[in-house]
PDB file of N, CA and C in Angstrom:
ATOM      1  N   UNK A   1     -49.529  47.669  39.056  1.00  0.00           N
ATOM      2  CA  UNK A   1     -48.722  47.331  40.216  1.00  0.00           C
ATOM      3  C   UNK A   1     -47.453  48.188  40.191  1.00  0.00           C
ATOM      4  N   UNK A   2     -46.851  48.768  41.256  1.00  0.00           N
ATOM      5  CA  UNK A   2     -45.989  49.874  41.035  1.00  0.00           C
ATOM      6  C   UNK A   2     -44.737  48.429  41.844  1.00  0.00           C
ATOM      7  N   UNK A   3     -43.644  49.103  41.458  1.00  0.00           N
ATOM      8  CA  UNK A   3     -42.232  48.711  41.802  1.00  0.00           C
ATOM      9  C   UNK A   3     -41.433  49.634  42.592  1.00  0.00           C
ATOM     10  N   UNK A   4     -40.905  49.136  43.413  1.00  0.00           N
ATOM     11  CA  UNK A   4     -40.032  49.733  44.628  1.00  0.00           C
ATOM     12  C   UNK A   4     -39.185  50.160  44.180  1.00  0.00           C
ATOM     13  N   UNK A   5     -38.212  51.187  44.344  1.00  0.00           N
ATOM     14  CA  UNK A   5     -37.095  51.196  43.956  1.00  0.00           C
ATOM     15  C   UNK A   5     -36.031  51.524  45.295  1.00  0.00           C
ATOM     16  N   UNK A   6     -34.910  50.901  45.326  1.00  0.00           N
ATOM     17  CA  UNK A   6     -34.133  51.216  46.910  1.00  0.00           C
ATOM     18  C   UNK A   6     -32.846  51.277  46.062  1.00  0.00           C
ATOM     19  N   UNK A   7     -32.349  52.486  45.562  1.00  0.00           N
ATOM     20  CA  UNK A   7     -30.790  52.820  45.207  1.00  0.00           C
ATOM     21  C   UNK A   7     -29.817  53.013  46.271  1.00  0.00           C
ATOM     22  N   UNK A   8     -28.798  52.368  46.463  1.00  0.00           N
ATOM     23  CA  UNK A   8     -27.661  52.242  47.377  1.00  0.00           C
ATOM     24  C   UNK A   8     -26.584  53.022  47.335  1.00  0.00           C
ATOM     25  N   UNK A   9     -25.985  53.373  48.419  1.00  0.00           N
ATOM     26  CA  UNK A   9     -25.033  54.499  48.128  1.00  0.00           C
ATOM     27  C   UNK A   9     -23.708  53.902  47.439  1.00  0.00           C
ATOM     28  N   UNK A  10     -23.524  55.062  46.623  1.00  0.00           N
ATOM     29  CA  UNK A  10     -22.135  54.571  45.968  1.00  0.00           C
ATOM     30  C   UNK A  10     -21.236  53.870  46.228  1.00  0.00           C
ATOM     31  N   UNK A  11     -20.504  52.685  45.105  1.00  0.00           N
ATOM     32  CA  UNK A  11     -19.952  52.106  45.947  1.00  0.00           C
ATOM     33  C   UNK A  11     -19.707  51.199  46.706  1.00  0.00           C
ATOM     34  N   UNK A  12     -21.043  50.585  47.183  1.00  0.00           N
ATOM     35  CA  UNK A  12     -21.042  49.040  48.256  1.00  0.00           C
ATOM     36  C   UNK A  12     -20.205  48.638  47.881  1.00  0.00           C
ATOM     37  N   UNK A  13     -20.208  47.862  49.049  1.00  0.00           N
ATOM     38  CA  UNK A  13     -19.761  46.737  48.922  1.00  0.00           C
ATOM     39  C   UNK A  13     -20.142  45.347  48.099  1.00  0.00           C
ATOM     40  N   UNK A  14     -19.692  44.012  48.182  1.00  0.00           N
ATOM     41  CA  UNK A  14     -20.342  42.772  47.013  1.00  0.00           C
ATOM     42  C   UNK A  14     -21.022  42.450  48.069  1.00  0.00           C
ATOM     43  N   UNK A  15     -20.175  42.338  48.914  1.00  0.00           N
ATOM     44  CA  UNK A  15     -20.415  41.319  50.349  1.00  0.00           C
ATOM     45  C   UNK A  15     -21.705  41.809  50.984  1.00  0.00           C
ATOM     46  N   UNK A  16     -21.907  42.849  50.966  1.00  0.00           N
ATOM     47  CA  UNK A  16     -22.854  43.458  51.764  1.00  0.00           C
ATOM     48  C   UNK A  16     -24.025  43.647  51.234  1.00  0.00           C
ATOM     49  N   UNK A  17     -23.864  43.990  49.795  1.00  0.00           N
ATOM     50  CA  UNK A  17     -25.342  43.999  49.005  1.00  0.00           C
ATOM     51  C   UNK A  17     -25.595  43.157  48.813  1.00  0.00           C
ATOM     52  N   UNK A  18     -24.967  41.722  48.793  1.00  0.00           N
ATOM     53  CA  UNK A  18     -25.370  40.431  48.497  1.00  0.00           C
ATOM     54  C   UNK A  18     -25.761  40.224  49.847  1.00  0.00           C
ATOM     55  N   UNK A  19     -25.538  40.696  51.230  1.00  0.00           N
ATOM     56  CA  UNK A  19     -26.164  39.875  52.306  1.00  0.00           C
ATOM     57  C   UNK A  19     -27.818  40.293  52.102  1.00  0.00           C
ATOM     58  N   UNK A  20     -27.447  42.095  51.852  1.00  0.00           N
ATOM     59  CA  UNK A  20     -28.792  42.309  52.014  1.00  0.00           C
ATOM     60  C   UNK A  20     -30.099  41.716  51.116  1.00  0.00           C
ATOM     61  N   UNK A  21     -29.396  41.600  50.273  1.00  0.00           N
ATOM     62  CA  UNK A  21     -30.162  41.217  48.694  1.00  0.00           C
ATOM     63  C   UNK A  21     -31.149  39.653  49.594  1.00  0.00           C
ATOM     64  N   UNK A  22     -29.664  38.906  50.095  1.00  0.00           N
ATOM     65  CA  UNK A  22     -29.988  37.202  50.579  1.00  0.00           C
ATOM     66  C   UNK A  22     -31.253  37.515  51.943  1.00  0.00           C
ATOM     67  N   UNK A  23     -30.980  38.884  52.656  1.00  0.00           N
ATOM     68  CA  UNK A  23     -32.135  39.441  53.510  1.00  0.00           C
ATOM     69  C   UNK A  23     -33.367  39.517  53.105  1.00  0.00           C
ATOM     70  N   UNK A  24     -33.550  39.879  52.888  1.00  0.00           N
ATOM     71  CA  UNK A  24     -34.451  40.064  51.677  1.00  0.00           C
ATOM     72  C   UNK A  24     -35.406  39.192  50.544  1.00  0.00           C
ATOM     73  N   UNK A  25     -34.768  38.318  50.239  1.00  0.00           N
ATOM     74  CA  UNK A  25     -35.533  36.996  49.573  1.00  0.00           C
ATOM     75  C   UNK A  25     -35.975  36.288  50.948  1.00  0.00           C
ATOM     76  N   UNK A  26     -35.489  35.885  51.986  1.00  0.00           N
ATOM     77  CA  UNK A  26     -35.669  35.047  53.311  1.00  0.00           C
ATOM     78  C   UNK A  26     -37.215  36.057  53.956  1.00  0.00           C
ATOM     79  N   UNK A  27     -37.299  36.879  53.867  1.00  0.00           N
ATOM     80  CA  UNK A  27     -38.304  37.965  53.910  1.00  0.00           C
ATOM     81  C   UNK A  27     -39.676  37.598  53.401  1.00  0.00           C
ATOM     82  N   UNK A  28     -39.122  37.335  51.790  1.00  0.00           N
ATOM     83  CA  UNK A  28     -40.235  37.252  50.585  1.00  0.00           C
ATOM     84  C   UNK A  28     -40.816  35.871  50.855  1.00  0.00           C
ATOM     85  N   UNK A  29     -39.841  35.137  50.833  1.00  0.00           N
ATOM     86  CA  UNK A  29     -40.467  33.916  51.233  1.00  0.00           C
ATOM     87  C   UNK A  29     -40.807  33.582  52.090  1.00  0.00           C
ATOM     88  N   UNK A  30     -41.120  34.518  53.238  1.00  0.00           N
ATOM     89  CA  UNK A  30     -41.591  34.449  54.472  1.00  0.00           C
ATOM     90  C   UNK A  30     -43.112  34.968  54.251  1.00  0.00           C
ATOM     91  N   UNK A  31     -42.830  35.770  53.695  1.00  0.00           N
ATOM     92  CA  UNK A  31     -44.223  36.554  53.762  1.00  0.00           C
ATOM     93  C   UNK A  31     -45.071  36.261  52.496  1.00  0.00           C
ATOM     94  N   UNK A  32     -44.341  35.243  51.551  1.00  0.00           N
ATOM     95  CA  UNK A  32     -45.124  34.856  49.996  1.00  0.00           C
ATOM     96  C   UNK A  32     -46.133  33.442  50.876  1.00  0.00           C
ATOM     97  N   UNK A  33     -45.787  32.894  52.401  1.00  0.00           N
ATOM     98  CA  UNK A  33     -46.381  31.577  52.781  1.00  0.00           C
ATOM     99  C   UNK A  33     -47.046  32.473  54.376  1.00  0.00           C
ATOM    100  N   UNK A  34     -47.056  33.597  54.740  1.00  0.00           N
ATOM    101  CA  UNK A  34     -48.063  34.130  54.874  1.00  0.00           C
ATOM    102  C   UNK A  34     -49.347  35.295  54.789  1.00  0.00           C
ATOM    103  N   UNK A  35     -48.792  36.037  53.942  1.00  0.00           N
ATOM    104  CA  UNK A  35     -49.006  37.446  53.443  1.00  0.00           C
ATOM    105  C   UNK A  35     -50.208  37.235  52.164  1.00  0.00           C
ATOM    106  N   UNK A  36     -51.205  37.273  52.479  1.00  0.00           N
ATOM    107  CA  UNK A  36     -51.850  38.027  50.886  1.00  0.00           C
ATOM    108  C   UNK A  36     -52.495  39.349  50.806  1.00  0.00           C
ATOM    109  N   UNK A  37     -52.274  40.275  50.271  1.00  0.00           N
ATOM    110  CA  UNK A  37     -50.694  40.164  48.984  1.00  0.00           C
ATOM    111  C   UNK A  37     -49.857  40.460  48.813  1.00  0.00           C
ATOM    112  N   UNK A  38     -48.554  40.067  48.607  1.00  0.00           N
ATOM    113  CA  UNK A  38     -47.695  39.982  48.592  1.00  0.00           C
ATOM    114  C   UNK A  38     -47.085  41.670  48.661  1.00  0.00           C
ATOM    115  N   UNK A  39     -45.898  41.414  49.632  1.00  0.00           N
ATOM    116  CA  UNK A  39     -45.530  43.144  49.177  1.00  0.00           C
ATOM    117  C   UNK A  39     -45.192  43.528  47.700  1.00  0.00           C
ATOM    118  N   UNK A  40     -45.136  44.763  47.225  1.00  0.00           N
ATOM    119  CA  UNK A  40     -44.728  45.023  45.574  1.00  0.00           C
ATOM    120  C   UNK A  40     -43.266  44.751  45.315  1.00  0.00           C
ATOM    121  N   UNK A  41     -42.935  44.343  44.344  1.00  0.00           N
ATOM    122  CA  UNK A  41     -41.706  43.542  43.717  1.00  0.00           C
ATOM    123  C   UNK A  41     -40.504  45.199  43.988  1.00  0.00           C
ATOM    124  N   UNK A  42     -39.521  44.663  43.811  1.00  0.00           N
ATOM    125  CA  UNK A  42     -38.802  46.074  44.833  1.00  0.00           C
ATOM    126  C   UNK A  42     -37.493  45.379  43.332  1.00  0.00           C
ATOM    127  N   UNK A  43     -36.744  46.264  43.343  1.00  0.00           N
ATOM    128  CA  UNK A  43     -35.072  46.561  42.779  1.00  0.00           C
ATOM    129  C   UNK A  43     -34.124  46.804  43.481  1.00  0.00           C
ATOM    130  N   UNK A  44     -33.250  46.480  43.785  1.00  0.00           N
ATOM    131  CA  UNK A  44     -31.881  46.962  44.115  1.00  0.00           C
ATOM    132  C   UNK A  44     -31.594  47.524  43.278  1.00  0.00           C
ATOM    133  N   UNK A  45     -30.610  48.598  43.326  1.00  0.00           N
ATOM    134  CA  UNK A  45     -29.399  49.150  42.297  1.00  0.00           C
ATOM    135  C   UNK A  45     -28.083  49.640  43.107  1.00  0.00           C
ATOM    136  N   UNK A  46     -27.246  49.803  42.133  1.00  0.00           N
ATOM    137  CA  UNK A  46     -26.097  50.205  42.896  1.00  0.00           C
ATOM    138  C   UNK A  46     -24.483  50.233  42.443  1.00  0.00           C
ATOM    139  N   UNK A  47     -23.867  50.528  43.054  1.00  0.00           N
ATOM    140  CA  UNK A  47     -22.630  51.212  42.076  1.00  0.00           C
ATOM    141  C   UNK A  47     -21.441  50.117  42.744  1.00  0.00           C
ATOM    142  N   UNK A  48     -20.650  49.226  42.498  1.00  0.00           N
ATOM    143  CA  UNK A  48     -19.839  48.320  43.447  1.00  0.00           C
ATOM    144  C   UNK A  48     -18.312  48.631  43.521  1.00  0.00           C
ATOM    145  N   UNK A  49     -17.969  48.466  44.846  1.00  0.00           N
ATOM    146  CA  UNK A  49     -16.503  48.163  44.735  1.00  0.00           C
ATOM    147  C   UNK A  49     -15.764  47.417  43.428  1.00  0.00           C
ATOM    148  N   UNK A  50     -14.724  47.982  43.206  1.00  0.00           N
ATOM    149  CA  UNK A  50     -13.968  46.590  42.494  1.00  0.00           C
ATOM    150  C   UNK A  50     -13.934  45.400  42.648  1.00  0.00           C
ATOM    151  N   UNK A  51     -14.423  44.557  41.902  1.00  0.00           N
ATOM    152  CA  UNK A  51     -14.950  43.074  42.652  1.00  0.00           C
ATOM    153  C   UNK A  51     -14.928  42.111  41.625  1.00  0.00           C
ATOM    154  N   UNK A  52     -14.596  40.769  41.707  1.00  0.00           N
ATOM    155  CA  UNK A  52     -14.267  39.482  40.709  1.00  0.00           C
ATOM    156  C   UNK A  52     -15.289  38.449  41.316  1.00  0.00           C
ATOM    157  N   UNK A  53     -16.082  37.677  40.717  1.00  0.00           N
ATOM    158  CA  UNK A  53     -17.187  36.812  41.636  1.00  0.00           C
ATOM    159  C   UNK A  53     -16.785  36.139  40.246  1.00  0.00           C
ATOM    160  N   UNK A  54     -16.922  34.645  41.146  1.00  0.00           N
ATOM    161  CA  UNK A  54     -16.604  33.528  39.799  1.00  0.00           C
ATOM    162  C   UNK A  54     -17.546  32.256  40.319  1.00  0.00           C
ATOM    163  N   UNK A  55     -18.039  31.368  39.531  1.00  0.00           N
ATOM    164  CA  UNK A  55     -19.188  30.546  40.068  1.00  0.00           C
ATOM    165  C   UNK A  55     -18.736  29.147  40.203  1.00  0.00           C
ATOM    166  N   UNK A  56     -19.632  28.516  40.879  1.00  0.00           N
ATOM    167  CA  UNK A  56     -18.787  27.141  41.754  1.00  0.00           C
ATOM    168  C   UNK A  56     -18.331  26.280  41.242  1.00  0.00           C
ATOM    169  N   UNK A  57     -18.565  26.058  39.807  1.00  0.00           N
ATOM    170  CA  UNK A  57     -18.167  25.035  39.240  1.00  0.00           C
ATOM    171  C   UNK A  57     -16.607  25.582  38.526  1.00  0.00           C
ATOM    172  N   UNK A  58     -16.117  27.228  38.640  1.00  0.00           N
ATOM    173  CA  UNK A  58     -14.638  27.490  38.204  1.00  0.00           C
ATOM    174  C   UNK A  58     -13.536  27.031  38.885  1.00  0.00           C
ATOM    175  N   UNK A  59     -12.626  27.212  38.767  1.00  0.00           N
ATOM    176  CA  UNK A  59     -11.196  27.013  39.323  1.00  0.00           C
ATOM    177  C   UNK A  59     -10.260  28.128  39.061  1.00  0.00           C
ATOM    178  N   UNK A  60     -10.036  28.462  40.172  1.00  0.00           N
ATOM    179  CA  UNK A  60      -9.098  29.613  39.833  1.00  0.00           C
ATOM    180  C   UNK A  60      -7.386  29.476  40.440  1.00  0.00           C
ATOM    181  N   UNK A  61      -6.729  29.741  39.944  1.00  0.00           N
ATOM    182  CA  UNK A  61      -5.285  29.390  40.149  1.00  0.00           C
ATOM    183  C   UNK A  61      -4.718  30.346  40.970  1.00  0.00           C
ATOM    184  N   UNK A  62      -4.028  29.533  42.314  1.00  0.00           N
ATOM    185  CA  UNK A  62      -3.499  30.485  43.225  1.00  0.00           C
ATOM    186  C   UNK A  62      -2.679  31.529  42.474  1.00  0.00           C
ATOM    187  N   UNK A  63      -2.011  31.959  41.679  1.00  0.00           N
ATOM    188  CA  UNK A  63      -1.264  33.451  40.556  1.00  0.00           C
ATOM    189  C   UNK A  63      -2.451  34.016  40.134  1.00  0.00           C
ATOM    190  N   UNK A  64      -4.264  33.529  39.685  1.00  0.00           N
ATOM    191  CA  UNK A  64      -4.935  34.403  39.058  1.00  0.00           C
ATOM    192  C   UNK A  64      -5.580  34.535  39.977  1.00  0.00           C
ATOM    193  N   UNK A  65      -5.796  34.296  41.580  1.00  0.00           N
ATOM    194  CA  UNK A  65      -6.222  34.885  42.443  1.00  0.00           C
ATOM    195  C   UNK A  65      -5.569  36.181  42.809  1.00  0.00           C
ATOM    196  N   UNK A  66      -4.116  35.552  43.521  1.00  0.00           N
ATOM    197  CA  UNK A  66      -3.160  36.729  43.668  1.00  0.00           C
ATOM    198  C   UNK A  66      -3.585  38.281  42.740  1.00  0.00           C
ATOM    199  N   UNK A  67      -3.685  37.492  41.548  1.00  0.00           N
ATOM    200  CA  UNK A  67      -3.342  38.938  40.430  1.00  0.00           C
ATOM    201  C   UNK A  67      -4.759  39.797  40.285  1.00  0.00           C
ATOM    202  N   UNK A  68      -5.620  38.639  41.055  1.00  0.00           N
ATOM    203  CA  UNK A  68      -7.208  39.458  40.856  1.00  0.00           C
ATOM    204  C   UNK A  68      -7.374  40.219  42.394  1.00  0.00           C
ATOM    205  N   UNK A  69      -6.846  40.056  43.178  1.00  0.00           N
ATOM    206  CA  UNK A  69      -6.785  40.647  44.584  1.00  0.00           C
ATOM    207  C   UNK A  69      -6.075  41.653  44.365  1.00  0.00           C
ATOM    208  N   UNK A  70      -5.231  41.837  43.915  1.00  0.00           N
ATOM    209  CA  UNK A  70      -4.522  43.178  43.317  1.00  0.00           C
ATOM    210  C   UNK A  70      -5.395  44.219  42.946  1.00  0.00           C
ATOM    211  N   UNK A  71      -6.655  44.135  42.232  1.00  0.00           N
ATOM    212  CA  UNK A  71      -6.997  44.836  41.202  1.00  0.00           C
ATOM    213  C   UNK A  71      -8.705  45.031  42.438  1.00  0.00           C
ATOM    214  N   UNK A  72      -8.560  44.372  43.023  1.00  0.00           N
ATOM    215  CA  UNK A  72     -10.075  44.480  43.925  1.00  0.00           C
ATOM    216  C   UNK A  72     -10.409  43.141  44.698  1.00  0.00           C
ATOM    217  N   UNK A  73     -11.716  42.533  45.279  1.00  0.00           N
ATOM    218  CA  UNK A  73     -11.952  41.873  45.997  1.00  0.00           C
ATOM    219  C   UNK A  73     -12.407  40.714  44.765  1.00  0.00           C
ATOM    220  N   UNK A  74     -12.326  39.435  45.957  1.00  0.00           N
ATOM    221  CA  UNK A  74     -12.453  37.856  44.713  1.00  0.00           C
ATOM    222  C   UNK A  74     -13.271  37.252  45.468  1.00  0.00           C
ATOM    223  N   UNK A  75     -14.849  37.202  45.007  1.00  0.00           N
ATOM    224  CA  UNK A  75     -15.599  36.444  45.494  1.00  0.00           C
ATOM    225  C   UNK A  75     -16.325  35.701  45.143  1.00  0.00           C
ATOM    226  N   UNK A  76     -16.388  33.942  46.038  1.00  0.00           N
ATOM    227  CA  UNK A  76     -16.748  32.647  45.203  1.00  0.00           C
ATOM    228  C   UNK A  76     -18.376  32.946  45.258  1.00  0.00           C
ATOM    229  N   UNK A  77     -19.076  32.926  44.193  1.00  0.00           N
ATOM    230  CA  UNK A  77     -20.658  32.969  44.382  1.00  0.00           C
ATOM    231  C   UNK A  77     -21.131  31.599  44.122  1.00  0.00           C
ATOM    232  N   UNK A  78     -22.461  31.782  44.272  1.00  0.00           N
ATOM    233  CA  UNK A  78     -23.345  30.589  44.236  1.00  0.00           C
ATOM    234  C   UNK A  78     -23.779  30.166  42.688  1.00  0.00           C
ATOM    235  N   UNK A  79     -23.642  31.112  42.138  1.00  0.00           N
ATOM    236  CA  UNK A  79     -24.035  31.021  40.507  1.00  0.00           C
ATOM    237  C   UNK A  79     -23.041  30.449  39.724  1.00  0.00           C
ATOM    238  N   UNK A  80     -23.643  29.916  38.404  1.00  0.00           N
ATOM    239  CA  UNK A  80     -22.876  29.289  37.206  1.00  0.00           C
ATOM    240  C   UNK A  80     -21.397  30.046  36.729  1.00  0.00           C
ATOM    241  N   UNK A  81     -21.418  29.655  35.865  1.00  0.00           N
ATOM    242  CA  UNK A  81     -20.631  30.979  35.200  1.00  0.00           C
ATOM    243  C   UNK A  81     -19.102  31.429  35.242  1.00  0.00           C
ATOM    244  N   UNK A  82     -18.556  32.159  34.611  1.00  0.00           N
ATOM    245  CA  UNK A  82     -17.088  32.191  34.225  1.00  0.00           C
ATOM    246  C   UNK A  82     -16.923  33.703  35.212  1.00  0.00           C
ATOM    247  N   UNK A  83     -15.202  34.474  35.640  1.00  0.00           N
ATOM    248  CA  UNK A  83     -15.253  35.186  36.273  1.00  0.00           C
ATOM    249  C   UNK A  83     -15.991  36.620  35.817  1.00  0.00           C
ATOM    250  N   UNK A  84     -16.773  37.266  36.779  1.00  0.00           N
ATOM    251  CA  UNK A  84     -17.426  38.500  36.236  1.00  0.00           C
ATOM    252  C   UNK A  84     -16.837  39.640  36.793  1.00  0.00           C
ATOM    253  N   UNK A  85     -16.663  40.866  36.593  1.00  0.00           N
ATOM    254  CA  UNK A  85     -15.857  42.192  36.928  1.00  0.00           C
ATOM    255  C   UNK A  85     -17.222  42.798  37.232  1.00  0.00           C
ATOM    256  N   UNK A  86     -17.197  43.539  38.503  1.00  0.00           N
ATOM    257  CA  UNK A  86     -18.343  44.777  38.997  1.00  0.00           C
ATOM    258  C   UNK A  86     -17.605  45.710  39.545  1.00  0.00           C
ATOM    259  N   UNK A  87     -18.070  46.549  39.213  1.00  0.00           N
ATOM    260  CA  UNK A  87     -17.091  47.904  39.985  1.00  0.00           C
ATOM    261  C   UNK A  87     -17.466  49.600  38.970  1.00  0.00           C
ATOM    262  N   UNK A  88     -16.514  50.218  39.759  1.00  0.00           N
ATOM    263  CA  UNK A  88     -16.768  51.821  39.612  1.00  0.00           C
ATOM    264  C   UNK A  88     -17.707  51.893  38.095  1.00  0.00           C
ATOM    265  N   UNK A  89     -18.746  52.615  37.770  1.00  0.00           N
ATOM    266  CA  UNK A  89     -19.033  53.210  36.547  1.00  0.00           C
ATOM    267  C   UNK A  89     -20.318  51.766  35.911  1.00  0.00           C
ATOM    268  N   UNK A  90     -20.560  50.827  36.490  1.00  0.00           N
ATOM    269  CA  UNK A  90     -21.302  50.187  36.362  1.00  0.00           C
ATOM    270  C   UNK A  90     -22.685  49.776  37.370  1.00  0.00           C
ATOM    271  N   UNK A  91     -24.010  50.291  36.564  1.00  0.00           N
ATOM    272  CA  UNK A  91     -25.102  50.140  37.511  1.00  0.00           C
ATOM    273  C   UNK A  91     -25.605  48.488  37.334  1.00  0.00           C
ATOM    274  N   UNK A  92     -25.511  48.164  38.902  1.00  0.00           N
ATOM    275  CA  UNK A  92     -26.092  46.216  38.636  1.00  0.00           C
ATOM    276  C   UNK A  92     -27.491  46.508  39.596  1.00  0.00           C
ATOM    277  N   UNK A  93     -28.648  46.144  39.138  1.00  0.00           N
ATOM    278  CA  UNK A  93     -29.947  45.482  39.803  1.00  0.00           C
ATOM    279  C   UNK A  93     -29.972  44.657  40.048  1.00  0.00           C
ATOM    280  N   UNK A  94     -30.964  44.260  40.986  1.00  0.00           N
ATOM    281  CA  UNK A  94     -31.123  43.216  41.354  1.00  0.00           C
ATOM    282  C   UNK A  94     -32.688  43.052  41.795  1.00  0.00           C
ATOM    283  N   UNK A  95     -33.336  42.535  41.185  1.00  0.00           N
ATOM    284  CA  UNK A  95     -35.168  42.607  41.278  1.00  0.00           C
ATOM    285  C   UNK A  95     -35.268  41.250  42.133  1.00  0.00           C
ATOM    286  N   UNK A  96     -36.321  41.739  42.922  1.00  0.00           N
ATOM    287  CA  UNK A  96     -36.774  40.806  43.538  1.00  0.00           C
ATOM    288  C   UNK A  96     -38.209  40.839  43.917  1.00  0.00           C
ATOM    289  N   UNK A  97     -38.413  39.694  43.255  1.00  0.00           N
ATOM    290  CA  UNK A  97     -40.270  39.558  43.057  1.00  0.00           C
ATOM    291  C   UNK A  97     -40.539  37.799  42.593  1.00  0.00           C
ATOM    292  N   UNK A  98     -41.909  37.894  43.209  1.00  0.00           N
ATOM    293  CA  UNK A  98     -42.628  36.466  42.323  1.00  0.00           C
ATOM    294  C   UNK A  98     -43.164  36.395  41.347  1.00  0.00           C
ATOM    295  N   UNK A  99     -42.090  35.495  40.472  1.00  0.00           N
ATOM    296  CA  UNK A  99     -42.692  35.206  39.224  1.00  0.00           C
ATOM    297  C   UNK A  99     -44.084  35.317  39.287  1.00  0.00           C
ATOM    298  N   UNK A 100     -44.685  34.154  39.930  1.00  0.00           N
ATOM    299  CA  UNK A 100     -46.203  33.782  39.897  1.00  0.00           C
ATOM    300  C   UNK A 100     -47.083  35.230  40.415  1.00  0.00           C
ATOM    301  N   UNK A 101     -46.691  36.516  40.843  1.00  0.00           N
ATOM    302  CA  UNK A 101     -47.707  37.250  40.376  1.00  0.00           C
ATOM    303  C   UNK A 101     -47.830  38.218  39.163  1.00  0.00           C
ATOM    304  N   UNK A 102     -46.614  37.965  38.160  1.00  0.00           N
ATOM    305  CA  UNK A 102     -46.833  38.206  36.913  1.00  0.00           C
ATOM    306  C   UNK A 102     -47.510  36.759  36.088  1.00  0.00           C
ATOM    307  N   UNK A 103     -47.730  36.129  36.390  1.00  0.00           N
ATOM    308  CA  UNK A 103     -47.981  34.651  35.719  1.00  0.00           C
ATOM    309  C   UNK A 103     -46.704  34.283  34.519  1.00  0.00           C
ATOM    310  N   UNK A 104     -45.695  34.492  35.242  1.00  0.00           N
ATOM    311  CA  UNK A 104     -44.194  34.225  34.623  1.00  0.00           C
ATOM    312  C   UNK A 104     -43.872  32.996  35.396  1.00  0.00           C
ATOM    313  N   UNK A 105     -44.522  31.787  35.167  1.00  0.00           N
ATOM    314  CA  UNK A 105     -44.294  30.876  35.935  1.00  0.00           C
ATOM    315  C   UNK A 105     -43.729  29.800  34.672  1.00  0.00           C
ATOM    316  N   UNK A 106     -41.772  29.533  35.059  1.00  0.00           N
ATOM    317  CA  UNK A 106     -41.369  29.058  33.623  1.00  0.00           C
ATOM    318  C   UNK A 106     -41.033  27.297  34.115  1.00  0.00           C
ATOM    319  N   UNK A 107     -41.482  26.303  33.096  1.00  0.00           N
ATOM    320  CA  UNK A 107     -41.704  25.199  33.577  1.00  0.00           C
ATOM    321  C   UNK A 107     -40.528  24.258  32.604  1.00  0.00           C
ATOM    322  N   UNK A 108     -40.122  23.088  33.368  1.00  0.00           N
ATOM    323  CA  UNK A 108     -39.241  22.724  31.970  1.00  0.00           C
ATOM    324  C   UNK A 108     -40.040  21.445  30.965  1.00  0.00           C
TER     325      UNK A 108
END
């Protein structure tokens, strides 16, 4: 099974590769409930703005907002987790595929 690859121009944005990224799954799961078979599992990659994403359960203090807006963009994500730094000189993926046609189906 071959893998897609779609590299983004230098740079994006958070906001924007995350819409497309959220495009994109709404897609899969469109077409995983009517499509067989499934299109091939695809990657994002890409180079980001200066950017702070912190997850819903943090708190961030109006001074360590301030001081993180200084330095680049501060955005609340949907994920766990403590604040993360993306930006210049760092490549982030982002795969998107069904488990269940690797039989990576993880159960608790």
């Amino acid at each position: 099974m071959s893998i897609l690859h779609l590299p983004l121009p230098s740079l994006s944005s958070y906001i924007s590769t995350h819409s497309l990224q959220t495009h994109l799954v709404r897609h899969l799961l469109t077409f995983k409930s009517v499509l067989k078979p499934l299109p091939p599992p695809l990657i994002l990659t890409m180079e980001l703005l200066p950017t702070f994403t912190f997850g819903r359960r943090q708190q961030i203090s109006p001074e360590d907002l301030h001081t993180l807006s200084q330095l680049g963009s501060v955005v609340k994500s949907l994920r766990g987790g403590m604040t993360t730094f993306h930006g210049p000189g760092q490549l982030v993926g982002y795969p998107l595929l069904d488990l269940k046609q690797f039989k990576l189906v993880f159960t608790l």
